[in-house]
C-alpha atoms as a PDB file:
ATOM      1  CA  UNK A   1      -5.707 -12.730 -21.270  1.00  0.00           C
ATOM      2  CA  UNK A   2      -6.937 -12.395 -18.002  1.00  0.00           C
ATOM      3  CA  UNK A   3      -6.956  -8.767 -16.621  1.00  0.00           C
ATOM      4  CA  UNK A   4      -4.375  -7.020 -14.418  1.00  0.00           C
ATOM      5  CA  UNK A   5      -5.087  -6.472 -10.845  1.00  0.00           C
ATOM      6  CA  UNK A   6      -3.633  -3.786  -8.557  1.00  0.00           C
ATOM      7  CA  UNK A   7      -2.768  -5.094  -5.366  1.00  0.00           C
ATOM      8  CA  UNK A   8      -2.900  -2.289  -2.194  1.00  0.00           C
ATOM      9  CA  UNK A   9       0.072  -3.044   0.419  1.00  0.00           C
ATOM     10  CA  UNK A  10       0.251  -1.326   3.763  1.00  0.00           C
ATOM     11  CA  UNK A  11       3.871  -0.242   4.436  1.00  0.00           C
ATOM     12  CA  UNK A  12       5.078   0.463   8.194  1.00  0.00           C
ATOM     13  CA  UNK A  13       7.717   3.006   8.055  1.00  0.00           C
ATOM     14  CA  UNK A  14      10.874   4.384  10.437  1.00  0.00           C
ATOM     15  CA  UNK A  15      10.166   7.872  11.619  1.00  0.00           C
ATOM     16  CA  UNK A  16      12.085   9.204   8.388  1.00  0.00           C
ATOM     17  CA  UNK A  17       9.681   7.510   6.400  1.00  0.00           C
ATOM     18  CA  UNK A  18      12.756   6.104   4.557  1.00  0.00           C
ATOM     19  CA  UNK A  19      12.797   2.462   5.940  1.00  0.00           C
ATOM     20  CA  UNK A  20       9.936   0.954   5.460  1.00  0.00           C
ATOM     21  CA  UNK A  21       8.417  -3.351   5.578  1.00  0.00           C
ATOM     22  CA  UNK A  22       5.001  -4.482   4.028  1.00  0.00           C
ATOM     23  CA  UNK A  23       2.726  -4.849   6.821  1.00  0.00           C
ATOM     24  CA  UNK A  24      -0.463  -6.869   4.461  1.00  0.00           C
ATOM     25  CA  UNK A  25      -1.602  -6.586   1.286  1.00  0.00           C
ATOM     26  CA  UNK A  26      -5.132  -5.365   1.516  1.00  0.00           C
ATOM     27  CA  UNK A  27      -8.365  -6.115  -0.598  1.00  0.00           C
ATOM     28  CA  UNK A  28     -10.278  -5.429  -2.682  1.00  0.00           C
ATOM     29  CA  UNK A  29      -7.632  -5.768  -5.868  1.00  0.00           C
ATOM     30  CA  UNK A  30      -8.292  -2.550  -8.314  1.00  0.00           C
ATOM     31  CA  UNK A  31      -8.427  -2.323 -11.695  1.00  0.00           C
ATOM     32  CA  UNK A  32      -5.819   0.375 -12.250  1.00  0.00           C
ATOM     33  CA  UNK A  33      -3.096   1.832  -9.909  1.00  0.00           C
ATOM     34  CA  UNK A  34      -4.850   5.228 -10.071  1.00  0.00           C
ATOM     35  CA  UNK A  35      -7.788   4.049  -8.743  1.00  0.00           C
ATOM     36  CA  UNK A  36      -5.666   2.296  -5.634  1.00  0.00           C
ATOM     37  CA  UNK A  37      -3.648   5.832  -5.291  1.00  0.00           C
ATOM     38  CA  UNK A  38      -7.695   6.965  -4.951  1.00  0.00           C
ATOM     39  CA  UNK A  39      -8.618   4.953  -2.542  1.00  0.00           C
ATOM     40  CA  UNK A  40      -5.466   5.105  -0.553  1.00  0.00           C
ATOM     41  CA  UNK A  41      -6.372   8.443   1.576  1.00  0.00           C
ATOM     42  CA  UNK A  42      -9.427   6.720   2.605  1.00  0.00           C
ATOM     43  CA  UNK A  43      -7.572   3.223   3.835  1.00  0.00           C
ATOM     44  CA  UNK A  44      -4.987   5.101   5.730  1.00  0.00           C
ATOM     45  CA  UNK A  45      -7.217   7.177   7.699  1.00  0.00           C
ATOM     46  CA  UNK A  46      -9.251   4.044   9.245  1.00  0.00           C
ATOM     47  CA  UNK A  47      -6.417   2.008   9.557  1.00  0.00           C
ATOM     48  CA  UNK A  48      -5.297   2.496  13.252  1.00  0.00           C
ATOM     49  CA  UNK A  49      -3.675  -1.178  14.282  1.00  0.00           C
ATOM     50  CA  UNK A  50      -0.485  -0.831  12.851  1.00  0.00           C
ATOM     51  CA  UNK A  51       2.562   0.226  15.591  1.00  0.00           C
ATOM     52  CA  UNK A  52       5.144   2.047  13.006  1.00  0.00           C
ATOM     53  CA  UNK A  53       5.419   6.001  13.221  1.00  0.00           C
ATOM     54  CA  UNK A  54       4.653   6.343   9.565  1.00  0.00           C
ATOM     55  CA  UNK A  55       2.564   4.044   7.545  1.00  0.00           C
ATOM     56  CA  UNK A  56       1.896   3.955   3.914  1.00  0.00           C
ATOM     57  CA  UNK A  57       0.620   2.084   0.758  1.00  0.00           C
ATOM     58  CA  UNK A  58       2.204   1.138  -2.571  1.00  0.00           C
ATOM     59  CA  UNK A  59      -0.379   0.054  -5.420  1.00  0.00           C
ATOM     60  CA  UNK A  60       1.291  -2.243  -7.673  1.00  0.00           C
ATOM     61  CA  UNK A  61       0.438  -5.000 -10.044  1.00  0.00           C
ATOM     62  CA  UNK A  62      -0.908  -8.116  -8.221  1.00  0.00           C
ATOM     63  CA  UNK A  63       1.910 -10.668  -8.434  1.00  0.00           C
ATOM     64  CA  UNK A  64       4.727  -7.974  -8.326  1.00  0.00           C
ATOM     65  CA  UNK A  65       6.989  -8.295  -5.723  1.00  0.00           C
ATOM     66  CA  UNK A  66       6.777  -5.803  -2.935  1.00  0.00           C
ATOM     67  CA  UNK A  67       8.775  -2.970  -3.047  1.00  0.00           C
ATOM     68  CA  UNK A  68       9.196  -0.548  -0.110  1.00  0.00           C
ATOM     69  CA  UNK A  69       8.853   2.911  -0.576  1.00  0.00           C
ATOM     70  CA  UNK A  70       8.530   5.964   1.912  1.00  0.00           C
ATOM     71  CA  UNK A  71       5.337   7.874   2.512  1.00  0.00           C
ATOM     72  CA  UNK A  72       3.869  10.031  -0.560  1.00  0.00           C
END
């Protein structure tokens, strides 16, 4: 059994932070979806190309369809 990957997506968000799109899904892939809540902080503070008022990530298993969610 091969191991499960966490996949990072960048999330562009409505003001409200309620509607939200995947923008990419970024790499590296992490081993657990702690460790991409750990490294989120870090992405979202160098990640300045993005036009939405609110951005955000979602860590979720690799091949898992994207869900949107709002800003934590």
């Amino acid at each position: 059994m091969s191991p499960l990957l966490i996949a990072m997506t960048l999330l562009g968000c409505s003001d409200a932070g309620d509607q939200c799109q995947a923008v990419r899904v970024l790499a590296p892939r992490y081993q657990t979806v702690d460790a991409c809540n750990a490294a989120a902080e870090e992405i979202l503070t160098r990640t300045t190309d993005v036009s939405y008022p609110v951005v955000a990530v979602h860590c979720q298993k690799a091949d898992a369809p994207v869900v949107a969610l709002a800003s934590r």
